[in-house]
C-alpha atoms as a PDB file:
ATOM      1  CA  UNK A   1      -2.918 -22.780 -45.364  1.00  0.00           C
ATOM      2  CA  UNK A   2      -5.449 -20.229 -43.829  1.00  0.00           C
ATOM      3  CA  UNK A   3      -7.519 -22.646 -41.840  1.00  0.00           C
ATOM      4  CA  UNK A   4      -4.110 -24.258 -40.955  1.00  0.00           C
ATOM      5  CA  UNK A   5      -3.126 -20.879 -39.343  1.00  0.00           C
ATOM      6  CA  UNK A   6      -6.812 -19.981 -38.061  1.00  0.00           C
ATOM      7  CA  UNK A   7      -6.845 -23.534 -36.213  1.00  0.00           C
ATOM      8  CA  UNK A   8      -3.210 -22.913 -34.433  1.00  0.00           C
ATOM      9  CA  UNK A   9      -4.548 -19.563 -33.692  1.00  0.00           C
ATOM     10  CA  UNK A  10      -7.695 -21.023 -31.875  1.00  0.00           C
ATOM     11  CA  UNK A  11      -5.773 -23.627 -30.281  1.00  0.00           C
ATOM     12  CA  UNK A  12      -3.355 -21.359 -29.119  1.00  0.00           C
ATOM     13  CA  UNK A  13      -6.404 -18.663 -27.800  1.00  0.00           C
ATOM     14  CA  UNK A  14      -8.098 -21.628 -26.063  1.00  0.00           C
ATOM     15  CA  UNK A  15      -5.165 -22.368 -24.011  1.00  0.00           C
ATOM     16  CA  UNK A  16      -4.401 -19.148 -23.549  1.00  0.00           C
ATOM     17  CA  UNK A  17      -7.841 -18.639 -21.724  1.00  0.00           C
ATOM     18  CA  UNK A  18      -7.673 -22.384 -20.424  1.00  0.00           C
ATOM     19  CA  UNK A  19      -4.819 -20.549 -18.399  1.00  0.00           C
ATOM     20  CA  UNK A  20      -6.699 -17.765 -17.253  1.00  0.00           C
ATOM     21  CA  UNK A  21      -9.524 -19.545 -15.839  1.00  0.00           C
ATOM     22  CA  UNK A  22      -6.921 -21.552 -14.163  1.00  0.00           C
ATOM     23  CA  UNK A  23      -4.783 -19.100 -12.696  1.00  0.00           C
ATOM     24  CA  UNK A  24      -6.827 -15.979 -12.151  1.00  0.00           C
ATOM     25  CA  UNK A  25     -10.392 -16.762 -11.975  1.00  0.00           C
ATOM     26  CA  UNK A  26      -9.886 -16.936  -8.313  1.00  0.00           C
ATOM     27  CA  UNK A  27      -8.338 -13.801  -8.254  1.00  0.00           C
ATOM     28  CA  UNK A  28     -11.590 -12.276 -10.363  1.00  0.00           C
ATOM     29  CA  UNK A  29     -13.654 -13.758  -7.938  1.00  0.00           C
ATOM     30  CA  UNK A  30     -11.887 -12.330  -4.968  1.00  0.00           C
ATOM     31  CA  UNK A  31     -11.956  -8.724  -6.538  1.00  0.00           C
ATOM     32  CA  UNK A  32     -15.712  -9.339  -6.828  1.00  0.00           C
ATOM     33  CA  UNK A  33     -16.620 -10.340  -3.676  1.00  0.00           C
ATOM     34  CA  UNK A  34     -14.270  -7.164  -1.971  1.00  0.00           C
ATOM     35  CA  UNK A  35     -16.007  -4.588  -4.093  1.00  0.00           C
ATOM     36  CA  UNK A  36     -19.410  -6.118  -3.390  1.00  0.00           C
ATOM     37  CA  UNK A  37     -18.529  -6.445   0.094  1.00  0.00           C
ATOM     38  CA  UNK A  38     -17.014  -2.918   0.101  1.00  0.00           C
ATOM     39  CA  UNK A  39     -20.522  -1.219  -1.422  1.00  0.00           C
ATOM     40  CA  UNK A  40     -22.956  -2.784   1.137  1.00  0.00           C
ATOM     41  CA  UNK A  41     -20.670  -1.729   3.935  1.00  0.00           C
ATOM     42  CA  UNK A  42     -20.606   2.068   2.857  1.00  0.00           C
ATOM     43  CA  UNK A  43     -24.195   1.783   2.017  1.00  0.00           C
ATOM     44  CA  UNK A  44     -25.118  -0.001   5.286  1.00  0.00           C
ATOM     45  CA  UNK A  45     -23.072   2.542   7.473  1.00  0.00           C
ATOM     46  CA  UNK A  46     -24.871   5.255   5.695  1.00  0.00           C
ATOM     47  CA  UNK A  47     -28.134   4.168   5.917  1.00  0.00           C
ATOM     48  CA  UNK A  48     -28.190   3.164   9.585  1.00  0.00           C
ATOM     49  CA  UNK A  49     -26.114   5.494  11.468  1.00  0.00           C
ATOM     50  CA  UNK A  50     -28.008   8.742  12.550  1.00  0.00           C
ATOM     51  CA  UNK A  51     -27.478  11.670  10.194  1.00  0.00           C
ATOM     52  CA  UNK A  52     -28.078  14.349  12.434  1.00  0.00           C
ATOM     53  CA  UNK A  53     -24.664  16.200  13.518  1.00  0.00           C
ATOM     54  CA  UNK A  54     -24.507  18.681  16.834  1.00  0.00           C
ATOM     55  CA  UNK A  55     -22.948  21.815  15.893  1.00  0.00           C
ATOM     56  CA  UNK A  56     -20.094  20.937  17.861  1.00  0.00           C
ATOM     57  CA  UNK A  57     -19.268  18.240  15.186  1.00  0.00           C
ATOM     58  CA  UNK A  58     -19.864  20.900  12.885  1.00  0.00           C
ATOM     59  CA  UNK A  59     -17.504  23.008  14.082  1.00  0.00           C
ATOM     60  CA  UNK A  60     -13.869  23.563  12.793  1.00  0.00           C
ATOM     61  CA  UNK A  61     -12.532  21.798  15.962  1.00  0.00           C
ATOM     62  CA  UNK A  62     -14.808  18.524  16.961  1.00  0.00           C
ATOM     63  CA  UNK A  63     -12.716  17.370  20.096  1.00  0.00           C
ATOM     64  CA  UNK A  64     -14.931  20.487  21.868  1.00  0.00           C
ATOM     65  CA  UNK A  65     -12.961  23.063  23.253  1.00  0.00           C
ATOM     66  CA  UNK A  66     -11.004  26.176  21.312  1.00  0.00           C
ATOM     67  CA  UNK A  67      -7.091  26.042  20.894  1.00  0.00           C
ATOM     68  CA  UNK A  68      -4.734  26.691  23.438  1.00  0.00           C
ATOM     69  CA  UNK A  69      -2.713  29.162  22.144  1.00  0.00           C
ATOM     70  CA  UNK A  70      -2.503  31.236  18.849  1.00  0.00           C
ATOM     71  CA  UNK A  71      -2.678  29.561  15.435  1.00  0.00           C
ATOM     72  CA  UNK A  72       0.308  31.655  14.078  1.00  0.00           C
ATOM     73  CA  UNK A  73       3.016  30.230  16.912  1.00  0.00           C
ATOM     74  CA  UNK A  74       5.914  28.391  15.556  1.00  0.00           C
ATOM     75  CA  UNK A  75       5.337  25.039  15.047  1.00  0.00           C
ATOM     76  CA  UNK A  76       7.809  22.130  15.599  1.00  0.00           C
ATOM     77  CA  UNK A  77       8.117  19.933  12.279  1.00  0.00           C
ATOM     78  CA  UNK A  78       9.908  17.383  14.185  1.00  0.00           C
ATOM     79  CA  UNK A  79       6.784  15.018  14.724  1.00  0.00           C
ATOM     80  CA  UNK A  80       6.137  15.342  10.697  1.00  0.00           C
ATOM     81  CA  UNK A  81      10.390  14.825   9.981  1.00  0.00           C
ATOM     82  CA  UNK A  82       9.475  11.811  11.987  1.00  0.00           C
ATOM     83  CA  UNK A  83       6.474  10.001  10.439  1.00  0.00           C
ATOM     84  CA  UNK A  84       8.046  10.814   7.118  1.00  0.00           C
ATOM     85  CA  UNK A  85      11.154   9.305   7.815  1.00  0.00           C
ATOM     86  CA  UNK A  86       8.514   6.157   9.035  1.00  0.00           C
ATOM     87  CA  UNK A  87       7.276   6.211   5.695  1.00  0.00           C
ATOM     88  CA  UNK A  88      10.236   6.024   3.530  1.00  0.00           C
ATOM     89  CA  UNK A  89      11.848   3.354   5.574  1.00  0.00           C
ATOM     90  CA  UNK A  90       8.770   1.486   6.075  1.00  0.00           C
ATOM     91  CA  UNK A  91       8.159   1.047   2.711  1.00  0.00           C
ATOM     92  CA  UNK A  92      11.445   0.280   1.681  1.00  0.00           C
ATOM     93  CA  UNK A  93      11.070  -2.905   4.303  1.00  0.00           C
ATOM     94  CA  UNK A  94       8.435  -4.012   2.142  1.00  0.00           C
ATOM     95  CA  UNK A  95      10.417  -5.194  -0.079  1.00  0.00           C
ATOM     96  CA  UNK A  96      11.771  -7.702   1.981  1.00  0.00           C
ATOM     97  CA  UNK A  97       9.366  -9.696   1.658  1.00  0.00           C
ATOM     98  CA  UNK A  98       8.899 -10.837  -2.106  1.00  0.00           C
ATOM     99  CA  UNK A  99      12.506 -11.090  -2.057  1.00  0.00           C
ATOM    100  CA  UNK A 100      12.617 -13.595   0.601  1.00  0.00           C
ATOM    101  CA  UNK A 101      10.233 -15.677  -0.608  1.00  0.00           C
ATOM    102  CA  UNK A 102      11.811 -15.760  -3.829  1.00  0.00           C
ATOM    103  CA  UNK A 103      15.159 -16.558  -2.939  1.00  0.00           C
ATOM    104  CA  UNK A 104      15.904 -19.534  -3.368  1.00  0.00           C
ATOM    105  CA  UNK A 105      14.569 -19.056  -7.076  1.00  0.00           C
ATOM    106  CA  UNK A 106      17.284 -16.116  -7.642  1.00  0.00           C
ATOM    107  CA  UNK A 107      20.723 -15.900  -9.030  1.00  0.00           C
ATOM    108  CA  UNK A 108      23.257 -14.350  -7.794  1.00  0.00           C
ATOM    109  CA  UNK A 109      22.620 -10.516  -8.996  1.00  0.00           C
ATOM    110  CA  UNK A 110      19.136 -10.712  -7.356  1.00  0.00           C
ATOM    111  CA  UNK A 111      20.785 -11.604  -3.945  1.00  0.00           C
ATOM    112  CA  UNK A 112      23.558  -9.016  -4.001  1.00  0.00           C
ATOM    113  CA  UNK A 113      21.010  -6.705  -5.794  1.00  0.00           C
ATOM    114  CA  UNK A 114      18.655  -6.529  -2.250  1.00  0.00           C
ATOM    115  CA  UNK A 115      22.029  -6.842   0.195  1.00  0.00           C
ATOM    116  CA  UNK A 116      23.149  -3.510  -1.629  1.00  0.00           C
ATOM    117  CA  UNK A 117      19.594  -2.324  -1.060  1.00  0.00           C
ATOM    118  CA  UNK A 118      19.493  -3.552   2.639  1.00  0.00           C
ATOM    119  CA  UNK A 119      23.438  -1.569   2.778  1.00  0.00           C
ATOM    120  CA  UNK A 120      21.956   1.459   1.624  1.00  0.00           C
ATOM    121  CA  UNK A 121      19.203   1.399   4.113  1.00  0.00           C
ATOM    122  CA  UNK A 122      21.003   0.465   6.545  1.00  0.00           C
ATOM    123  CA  UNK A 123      23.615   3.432   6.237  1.00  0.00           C
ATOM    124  CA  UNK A 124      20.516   6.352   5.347  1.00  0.00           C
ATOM    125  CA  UNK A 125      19.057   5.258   9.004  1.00  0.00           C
ATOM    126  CA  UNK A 126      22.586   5.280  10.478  1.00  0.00           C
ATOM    127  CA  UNK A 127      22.941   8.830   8.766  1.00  0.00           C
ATOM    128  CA  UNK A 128      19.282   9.841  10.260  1.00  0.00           C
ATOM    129  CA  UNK A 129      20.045   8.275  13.263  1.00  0.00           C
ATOM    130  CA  UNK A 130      23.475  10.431  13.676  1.00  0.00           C
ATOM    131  CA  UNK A 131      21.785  13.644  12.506  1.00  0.00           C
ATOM    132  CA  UNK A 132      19.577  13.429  15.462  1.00  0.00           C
ATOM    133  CA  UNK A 133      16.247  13.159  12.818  1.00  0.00           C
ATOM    134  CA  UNK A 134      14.576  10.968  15.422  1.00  0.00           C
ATOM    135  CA  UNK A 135      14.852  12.637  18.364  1.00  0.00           C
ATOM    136  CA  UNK A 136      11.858  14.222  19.464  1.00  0.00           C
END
């Protein structure tokens, strides 16, 4: 009865990894080769770039010349309103994607699930649109 059990449990851990190699070894290797690839880039641009900064890299502004104008003036947040709003509805496009390439594996809730989604993205940009968020 035990090495009835301990066999199904074997069989069932070989196939179990039988499916891993299959279906993410690949994957494993890919990770690999990026993080490899990603350490002898940062060690290669360290090692052979010139390590010597001027001060004017050094200093708090490196484009070379001092600021116009006072650093306590009022500032306009409408560029950072803007990229934010970029952001949000950028990402929220990005899930487009997997659900388009899914679709035709979806039922019915899944469709109507992302047309709600695309409704309610579609009205929060008229809304920013109307409050004049993306103006500049």
């Amino acid at each position: 009865m035990i090495t009835d059990l301990f066999i199904r449990y074997v069989e069932h851990f070989s196939f179990n990894v039988s499916i891993f190699k299959e279906e993410y070894s690949i994957i494993f290797i890919f990770l690999i080769i990026a993080i490899i690839l990603a350490l002898v880039i940062a060690v290669l641009s360290y090692t052979l770039t010139n390590q010597k900064p001027e001060s004017e890299k050094l200093s708090s502004y490196e484009c070379g010349f001092e600021p116009y104008e006072d650093t306590r003036h009022r500032f306009d947040v409408k560029f950072c309103l803007v990229a934010i709003l970029f952001i949000l509805f950028d990402i929220e496009v990005v899930f487009l994607l997997p659900w388009s390439i899914s679709l035709s594996q979806l039922n019915l809730l899944g469709f109507w699930s992302m047309i709600d989604f695309l409704l309610e993205l579609g009205i929060g940009f008229i809304y920013v649109w109307k409050m004049n968020a993306l103006e500049w």
